[in-house]
ModelCIF file with pLDDT and N, C-alpha, C, O atoms, coordinates in Angstrom:
data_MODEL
#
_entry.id   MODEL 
#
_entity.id                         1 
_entity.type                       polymer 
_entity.pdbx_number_of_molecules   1 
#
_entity_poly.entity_id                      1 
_entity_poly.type                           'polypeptide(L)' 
_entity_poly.nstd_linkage                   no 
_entity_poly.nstd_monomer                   no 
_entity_poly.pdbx_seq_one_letter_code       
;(UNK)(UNK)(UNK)(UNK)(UNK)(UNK)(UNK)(UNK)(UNK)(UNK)(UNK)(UNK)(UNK)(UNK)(UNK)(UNK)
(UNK)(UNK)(UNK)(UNK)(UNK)(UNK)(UNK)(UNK)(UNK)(UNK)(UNK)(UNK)(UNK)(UNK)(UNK)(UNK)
(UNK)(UNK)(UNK)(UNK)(UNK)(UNK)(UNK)(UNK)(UNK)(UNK)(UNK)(UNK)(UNK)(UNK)
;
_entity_poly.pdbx_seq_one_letter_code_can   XXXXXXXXXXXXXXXXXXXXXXXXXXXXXXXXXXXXXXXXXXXXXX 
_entity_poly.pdbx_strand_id                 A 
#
loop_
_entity_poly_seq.entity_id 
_entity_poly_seq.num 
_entity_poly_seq.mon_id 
_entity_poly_seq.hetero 
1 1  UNK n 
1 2  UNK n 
1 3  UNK n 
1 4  UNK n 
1 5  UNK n 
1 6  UNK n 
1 7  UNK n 
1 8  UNK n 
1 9  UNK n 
1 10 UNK n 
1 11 UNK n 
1 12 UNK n 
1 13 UNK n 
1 14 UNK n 
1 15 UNK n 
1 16 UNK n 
1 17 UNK n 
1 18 UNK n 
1 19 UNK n 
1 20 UNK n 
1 21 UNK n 
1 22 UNK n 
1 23 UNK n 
1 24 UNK n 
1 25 UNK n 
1 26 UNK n 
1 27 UNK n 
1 28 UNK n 
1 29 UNK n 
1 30 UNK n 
1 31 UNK n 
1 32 UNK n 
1 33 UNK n 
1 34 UNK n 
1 35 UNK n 
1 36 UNK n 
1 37 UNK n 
1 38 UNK n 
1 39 UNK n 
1 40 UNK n 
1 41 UNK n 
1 42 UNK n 
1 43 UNK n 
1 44 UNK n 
1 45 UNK n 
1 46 UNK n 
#
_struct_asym.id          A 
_struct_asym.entity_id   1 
#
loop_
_ma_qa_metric.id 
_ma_qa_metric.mode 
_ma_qa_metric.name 
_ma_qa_metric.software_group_id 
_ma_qa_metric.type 
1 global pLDDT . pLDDT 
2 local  pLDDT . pLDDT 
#
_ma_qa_metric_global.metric_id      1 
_ma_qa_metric_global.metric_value   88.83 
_ma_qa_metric_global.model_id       1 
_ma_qa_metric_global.ordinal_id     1 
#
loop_
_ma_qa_metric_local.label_asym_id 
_ma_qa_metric_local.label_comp_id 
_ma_qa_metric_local.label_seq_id 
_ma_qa_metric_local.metric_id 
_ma_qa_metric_local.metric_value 
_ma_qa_metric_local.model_id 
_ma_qa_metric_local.ordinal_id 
A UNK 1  2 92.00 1 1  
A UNK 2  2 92.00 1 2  
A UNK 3  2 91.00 1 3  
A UNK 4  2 90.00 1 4  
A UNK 5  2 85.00 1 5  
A UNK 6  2 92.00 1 6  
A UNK 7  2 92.00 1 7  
A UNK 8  2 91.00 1 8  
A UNK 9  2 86.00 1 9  
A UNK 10 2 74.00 1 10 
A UNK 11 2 73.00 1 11 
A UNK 12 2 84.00 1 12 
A UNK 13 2 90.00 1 13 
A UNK 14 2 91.00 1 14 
A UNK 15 2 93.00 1 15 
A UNK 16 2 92.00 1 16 
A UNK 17 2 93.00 1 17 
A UNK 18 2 92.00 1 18 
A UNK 19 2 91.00 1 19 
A UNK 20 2 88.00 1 20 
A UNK 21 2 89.00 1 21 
A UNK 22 2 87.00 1 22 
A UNK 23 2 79.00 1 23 
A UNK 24 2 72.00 1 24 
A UNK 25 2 62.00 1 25 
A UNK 26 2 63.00 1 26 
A UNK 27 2 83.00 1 27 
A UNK 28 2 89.00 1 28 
A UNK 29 2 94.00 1 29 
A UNK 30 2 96.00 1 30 
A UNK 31 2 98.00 1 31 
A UNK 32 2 98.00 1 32 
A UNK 33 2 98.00 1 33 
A UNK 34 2 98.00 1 34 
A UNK 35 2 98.00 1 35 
A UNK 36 2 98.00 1 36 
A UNK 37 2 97.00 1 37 
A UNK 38 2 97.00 1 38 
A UNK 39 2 97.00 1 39 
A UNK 40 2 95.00 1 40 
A UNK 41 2 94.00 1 41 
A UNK 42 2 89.00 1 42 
A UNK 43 2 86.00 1 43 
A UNK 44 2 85.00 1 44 
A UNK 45 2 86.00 1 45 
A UNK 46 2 86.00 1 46 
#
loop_
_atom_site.group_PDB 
_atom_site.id 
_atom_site.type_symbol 
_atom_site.label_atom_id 
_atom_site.label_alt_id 
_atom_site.label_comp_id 
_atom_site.label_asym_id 
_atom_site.label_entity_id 
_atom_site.label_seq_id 
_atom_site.pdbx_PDB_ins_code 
_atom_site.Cartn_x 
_atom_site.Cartn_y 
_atom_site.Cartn_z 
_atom_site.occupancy 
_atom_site.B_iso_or_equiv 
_atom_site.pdbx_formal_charge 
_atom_site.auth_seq_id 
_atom_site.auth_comp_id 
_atom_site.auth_asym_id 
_atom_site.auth_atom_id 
_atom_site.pdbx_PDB_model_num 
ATOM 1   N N  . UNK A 1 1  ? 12.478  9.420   3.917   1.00 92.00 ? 1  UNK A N  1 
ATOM 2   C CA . UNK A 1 1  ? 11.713  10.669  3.929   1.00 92.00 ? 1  UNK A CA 1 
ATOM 3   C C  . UNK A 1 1  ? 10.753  10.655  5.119   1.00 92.00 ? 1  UNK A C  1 
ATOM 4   O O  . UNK A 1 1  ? 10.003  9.759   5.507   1.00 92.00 ? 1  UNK A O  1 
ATOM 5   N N  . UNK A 1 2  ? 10.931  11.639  5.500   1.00 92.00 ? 2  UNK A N  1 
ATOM 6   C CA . UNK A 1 2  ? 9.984   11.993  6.928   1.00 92.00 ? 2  UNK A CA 1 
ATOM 7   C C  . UNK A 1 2  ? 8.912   13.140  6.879   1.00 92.00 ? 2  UNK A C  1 
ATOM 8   O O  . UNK A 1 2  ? 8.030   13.277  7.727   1.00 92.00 ? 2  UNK A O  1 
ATOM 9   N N  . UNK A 1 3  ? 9.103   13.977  5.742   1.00 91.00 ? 3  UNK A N  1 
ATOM 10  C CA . UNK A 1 3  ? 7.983   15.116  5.611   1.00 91.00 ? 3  UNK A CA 1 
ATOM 11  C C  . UNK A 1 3  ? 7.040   14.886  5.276   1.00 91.00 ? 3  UNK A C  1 
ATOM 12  O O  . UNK A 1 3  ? 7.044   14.274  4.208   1.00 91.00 ? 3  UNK A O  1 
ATOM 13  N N  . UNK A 1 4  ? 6.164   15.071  5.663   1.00 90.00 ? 4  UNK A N  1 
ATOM 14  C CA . UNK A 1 4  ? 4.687   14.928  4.977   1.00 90.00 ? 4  UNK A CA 1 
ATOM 15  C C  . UNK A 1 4  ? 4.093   15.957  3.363   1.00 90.00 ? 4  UNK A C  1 
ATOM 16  O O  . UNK A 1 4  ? 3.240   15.751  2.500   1.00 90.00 ? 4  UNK A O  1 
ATOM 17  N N  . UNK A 1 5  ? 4.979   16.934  3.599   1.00 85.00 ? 5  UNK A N  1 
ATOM 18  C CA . UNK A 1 5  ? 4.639   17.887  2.412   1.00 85.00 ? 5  UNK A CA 1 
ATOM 19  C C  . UNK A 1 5  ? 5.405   17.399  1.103   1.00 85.00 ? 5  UNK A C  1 
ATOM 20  O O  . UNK A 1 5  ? 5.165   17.905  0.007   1.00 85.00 ? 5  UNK A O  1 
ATOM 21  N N  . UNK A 1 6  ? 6.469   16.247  1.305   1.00 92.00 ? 6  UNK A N  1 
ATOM 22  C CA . UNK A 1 6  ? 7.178   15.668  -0.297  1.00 92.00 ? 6  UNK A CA 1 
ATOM 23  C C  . UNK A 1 6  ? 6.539   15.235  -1.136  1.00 92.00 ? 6  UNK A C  1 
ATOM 24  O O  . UNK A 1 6  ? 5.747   14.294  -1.105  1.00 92.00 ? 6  UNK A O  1 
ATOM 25  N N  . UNK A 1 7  ? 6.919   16.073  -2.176  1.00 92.00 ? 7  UNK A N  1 
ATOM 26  C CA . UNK A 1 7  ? 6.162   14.948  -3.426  1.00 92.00 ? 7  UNK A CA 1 
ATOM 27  C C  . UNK A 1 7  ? 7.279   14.596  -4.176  1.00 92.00 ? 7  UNK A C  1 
ATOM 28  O O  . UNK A 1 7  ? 8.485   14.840  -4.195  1.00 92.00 ? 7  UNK A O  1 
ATOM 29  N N  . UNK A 1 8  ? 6.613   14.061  -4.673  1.00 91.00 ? 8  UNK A N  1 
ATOM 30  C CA . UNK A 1 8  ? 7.042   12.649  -5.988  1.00 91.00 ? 8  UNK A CA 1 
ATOM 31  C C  . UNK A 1 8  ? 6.378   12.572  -7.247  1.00 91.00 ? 8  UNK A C  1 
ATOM 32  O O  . UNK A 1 8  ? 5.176   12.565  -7.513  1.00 91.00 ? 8  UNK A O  1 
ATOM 33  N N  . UNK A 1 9  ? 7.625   12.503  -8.139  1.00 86.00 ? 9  UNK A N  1 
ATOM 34  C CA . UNK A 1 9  ? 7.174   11.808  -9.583  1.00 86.00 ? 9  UNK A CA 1 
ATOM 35  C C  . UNK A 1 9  ? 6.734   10.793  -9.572  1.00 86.00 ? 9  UNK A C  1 
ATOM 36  O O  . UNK A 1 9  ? 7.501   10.049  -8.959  1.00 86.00 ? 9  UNK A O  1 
ATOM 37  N N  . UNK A 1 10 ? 5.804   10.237  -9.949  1.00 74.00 ? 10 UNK A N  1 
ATOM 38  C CA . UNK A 1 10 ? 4.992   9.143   -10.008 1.00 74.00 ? 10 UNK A CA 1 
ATOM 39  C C  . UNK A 1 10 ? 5.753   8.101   -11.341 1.00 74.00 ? 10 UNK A C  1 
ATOM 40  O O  . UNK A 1 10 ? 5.469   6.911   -11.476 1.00 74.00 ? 10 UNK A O  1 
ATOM 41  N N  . UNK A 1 11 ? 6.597   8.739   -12.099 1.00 73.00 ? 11 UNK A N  1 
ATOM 42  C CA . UNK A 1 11 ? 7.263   8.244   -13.278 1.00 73.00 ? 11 UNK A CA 1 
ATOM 43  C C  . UNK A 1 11 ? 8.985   8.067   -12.881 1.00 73.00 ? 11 UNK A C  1 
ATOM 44  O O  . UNK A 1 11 ? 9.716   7.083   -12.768 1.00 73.00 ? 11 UNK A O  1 
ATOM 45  N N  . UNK A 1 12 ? 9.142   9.150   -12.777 1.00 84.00 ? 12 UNK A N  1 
ATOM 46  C CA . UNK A 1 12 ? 10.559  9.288   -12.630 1.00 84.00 ? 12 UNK A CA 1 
ATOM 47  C C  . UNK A 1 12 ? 11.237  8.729   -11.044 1.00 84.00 ? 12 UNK A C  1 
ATOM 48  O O  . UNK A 1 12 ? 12.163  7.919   -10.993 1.00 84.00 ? 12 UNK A O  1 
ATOM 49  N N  . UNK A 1 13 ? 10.746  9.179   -10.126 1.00 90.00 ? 13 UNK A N  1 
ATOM 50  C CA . UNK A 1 13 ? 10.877  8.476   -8.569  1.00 90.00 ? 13 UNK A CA 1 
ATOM 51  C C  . UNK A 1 13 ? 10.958  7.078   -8.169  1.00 90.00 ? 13 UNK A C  1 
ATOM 52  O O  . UNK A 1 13 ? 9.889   6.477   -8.269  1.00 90.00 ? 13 UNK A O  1 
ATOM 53  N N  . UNK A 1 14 ? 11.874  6.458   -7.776  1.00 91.00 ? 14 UNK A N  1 
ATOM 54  C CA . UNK A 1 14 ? 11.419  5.618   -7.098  1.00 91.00 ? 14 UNK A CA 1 
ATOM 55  C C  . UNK A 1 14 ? 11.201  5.601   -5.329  1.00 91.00 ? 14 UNK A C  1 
ATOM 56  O O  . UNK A 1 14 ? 11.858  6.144   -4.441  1.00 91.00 ? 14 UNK A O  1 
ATOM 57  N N  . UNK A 1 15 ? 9.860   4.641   -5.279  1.00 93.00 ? 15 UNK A N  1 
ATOM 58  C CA . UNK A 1 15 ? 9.877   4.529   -4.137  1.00 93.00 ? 15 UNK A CA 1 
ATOM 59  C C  . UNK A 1 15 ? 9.564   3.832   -3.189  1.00 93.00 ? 15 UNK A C  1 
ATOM 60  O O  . UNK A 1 15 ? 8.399   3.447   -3.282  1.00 93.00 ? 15 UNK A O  1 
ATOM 61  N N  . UNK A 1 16 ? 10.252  3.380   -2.021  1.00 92.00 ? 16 UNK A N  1 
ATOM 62  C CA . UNK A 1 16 ? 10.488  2.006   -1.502  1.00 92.00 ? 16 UNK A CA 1 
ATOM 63  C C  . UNK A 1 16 ? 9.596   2.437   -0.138  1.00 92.00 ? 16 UNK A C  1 
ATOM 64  O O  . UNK A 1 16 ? 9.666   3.411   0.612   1.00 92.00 ? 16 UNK A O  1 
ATOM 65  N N  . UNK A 1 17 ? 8.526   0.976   -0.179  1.00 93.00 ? 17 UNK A N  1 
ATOM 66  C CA . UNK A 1 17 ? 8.252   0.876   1.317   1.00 93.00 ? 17 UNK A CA 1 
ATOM 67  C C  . UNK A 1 17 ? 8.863   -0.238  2.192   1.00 93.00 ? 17 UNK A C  1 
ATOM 68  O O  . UNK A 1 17 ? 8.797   -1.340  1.649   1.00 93.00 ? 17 UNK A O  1 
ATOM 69  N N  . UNK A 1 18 ? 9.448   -0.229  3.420   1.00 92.00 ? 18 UNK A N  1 
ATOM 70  C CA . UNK A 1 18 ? 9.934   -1.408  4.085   1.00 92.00 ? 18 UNK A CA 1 
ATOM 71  C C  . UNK A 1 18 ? 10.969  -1.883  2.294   1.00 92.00 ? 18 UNK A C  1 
ATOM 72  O O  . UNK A 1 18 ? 10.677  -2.697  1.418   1.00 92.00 ? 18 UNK A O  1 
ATOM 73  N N  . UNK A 1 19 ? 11.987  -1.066  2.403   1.00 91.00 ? 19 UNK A N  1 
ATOM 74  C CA . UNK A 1 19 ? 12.489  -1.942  1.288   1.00 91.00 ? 19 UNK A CA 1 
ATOM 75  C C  . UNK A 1 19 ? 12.203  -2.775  0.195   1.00 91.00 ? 19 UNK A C  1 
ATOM 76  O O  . UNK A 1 19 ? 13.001  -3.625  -0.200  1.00 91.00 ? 19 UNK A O  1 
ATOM 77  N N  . UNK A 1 20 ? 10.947  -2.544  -0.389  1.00 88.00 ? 20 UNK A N  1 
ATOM 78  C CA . UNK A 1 20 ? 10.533  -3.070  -1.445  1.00 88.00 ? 20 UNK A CA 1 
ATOM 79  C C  . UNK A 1 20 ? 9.801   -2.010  -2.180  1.00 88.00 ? 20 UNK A C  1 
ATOM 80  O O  . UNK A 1 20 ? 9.031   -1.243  -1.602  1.00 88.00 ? 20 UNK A O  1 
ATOM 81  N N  . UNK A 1 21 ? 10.040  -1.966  -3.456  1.00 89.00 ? 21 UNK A N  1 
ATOM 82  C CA . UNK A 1 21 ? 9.683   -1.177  -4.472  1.00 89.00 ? 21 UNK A CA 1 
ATOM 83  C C  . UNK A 1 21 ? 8.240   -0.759  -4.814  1.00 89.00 ? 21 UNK A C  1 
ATOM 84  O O  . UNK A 1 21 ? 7.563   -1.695  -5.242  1.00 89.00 ? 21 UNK A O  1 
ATOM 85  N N  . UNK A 1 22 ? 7.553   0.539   -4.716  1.00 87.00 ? 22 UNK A N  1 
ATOM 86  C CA . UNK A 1 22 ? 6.036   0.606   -4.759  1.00 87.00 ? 22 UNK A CA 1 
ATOM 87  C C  . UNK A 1 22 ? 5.776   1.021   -6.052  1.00 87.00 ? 22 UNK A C  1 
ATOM 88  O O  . UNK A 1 22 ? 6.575   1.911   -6.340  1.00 87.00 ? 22 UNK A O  1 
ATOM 89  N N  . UNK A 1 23 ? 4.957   0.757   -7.031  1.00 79.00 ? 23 UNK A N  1 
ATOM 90  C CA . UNK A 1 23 ? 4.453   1.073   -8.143  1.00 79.00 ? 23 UNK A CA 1 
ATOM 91  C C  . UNK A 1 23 ? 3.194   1.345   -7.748  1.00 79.00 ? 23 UNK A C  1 
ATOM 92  O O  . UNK A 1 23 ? 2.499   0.914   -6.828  1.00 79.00 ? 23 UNK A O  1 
ATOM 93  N N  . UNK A 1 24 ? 3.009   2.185   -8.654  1.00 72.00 ? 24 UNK A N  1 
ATOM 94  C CA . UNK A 1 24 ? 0.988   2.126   -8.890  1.00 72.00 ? 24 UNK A CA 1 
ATOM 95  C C  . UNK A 1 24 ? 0.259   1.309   -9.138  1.00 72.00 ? 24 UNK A C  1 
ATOM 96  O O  . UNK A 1 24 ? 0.597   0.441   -9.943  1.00 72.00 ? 24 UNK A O  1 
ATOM 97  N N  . UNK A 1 25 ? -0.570  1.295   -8.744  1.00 62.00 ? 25 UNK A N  1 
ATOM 98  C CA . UNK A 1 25 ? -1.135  -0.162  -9.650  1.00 62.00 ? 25 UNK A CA 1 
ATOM 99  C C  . UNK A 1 25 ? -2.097  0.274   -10.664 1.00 62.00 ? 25 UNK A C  1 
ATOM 100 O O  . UNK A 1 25 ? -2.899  1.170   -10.403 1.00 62.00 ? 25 UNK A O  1 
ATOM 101 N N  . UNK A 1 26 ? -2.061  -0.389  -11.972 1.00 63.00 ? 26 UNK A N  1 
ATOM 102 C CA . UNK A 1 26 ? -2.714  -0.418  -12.866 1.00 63.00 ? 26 UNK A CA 1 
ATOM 103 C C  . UNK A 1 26 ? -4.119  -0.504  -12.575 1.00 63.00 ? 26 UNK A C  1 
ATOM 104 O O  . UNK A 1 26 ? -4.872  0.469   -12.599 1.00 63.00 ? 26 UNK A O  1 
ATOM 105 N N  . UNK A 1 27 ? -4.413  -1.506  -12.341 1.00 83.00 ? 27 UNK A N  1 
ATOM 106 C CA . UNK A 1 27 ? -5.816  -2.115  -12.355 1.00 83.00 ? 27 UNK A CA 1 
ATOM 107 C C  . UNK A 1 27 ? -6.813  -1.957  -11.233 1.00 83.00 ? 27 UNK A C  1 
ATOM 108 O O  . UNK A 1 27 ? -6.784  -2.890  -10.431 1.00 83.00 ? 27 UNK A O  1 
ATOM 109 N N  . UNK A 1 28 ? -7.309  -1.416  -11.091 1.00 89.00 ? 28 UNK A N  1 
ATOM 110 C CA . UNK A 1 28 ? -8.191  -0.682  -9.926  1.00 89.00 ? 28 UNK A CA 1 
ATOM 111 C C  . UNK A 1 28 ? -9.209  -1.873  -9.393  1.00 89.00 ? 28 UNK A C  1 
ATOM 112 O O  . UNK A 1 28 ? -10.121 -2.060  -10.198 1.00 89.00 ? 28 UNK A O  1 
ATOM 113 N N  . UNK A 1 29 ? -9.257  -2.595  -8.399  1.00 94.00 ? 29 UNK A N  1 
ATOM 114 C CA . UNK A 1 29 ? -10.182 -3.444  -8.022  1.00 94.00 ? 29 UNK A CA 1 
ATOM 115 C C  . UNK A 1 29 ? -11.305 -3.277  -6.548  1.00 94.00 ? 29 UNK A C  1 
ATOM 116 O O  . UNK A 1 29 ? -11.044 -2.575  -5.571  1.00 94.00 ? 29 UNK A O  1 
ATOM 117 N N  . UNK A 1 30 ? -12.297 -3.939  -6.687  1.00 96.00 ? 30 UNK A N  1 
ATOM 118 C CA . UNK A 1 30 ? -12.789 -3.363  -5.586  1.00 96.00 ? 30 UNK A CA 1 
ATOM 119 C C  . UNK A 1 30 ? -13.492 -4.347  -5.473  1.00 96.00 ? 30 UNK A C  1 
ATOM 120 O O  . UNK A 1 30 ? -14.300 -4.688  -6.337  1.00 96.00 ? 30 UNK A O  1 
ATOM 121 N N  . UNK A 1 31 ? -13.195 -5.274  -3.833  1.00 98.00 ? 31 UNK A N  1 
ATOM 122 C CA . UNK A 1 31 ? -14.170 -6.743  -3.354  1.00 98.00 ? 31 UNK A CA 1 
ATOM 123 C C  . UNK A 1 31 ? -14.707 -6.589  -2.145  1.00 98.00 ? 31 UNK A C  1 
ATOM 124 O O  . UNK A 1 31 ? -14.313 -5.857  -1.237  1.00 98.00 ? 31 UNK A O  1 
ATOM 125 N N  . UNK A 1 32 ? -15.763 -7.420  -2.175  1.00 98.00 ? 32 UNK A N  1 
ATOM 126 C CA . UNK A 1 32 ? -16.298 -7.359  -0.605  1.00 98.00 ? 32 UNK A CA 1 
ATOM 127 C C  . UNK A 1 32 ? -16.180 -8.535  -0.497  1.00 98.00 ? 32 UNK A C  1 
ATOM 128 O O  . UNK A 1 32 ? -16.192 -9.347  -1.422  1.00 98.00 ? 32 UNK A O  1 
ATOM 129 N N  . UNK A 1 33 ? -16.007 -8.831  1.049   1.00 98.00 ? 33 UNK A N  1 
ATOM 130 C CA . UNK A 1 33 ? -15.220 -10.225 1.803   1.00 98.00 ? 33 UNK A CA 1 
ATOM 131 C C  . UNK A 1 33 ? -16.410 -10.630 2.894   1.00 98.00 ? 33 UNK A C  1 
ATOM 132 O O  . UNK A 1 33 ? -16.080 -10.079 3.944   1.00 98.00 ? 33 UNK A O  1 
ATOM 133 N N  . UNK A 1 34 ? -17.368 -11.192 3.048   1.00 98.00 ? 34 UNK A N  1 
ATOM 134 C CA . UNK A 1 34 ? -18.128 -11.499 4.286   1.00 98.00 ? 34 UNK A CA 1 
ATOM 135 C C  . UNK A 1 34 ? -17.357 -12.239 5.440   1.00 98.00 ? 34 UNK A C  1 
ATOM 136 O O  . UNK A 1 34 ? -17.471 -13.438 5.695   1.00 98.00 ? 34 UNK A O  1 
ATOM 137 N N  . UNK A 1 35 ? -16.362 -11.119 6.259   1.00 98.00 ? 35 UNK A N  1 
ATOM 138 C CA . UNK A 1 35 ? -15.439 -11.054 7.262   1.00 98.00 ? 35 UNK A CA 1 
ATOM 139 C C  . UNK A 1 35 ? -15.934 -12.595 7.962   1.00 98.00 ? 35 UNK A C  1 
ATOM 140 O O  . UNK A 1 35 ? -17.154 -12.649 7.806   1.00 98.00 ? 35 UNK A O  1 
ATOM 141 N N  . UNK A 1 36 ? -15.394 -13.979 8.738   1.00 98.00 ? 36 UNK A N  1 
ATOM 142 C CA . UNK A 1 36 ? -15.552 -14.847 9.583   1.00 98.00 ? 36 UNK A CA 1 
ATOM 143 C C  . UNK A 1 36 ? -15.019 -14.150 10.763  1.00 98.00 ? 36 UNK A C  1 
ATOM 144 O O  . UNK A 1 36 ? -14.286 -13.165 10.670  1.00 98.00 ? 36 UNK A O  1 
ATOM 145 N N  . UNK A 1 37 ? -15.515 -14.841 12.227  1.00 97.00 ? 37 UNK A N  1 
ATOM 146 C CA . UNK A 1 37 ? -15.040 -14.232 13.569  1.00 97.00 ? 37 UNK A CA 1 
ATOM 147 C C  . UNK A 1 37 ? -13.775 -14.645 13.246  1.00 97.00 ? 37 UNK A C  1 
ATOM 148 O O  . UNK A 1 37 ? -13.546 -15.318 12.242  1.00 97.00 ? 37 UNK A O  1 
ATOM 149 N N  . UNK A 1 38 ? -12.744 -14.212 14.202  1.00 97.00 ? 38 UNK A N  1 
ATOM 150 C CA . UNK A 1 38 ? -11.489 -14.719 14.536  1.00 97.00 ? 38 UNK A CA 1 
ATOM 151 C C  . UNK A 1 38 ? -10.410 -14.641 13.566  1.00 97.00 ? 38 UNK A C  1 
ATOM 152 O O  . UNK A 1 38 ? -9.302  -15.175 13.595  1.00 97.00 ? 38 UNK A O  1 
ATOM 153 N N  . UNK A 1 39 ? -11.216 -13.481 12.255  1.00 97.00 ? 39 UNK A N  1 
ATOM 154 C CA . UNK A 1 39 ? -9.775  -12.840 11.525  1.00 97.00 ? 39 UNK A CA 1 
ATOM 155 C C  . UNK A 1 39 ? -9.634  -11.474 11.681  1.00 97.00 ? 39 UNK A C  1 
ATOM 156 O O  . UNK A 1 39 ? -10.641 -10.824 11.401  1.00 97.00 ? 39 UNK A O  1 
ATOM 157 N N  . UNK A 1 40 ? -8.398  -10.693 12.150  1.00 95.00 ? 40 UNK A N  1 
ATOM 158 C CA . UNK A 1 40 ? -8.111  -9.327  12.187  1.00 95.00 ? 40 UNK A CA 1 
ATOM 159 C C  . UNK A 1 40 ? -7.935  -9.192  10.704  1.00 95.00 ? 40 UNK A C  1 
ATOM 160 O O  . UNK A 1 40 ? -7.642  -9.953  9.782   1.00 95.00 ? 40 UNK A O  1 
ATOM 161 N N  . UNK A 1 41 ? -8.288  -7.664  10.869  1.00 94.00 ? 41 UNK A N  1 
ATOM 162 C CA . UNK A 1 41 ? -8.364  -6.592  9.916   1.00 94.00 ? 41 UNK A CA 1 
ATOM 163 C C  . UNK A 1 41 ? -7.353  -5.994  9.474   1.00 94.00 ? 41 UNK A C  1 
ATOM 164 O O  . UNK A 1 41 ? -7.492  -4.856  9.023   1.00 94.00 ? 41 UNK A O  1 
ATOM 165 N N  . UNK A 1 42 ? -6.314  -6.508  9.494   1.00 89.00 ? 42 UNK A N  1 
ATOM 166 C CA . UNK A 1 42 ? -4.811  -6.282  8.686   1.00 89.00 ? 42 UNK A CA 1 
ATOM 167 C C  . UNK A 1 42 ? -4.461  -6.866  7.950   1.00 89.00 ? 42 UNK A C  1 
ATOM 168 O O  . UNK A 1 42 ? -4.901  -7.994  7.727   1.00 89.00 ? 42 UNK A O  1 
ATOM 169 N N  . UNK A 1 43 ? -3.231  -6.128  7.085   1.00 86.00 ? 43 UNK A N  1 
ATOM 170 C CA . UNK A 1 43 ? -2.877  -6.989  6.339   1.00 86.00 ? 43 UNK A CA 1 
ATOM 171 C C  . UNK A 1 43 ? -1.524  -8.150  6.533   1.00 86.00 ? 43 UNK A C  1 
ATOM 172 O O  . UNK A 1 43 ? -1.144  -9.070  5.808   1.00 86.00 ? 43 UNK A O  1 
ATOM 173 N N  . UNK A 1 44 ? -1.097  -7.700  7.668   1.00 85.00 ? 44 UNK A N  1 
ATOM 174 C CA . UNK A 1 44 ? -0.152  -8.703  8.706   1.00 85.00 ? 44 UNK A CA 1 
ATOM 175 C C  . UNK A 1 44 ? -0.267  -8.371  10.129  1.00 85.00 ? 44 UNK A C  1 
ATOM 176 O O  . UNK A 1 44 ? -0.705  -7.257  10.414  1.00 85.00 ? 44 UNK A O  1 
ATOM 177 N N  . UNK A 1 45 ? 0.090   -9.246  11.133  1.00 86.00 ? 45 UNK A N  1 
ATOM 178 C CA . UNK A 1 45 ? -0.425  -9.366  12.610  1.00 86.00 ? 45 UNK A CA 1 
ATOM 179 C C  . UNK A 1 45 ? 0.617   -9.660  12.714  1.00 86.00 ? 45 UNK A C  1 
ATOM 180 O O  . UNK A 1 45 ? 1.247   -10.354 11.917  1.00 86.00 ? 45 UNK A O  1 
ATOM 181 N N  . UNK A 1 46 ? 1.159   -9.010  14.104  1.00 86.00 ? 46 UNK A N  1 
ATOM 182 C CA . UNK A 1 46 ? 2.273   -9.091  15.035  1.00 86.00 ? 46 UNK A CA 1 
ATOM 183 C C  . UNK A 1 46 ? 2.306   -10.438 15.880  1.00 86.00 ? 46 UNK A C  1 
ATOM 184 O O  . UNK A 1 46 ? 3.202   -10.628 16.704  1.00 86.00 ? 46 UNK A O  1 
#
């Protein structure tokens, strides 16, 4: 899918990012990290 205007069943849909399956997530979390120099801000680096 390439449109930006698609929606989705959140129940019935599935839907894959990079080939792996995305669910919702249940459990809502929220952390703070006191960042060290010399780590990027992603969640993977090229």
């Amino acid at each position: 899918v390439t449109e930006l205007g698609t929606k989705v069943d959140d129940v019935k849909d599935e839907v894959f990012y990079d080939g792996k399956p995305v669910k919702k997530s249940e459990k809502l979390v929220y952390i703070m990290l006191n960042k060290p120099e010399g780590f990027v801000t992603t969640v993977k680096d090229q």
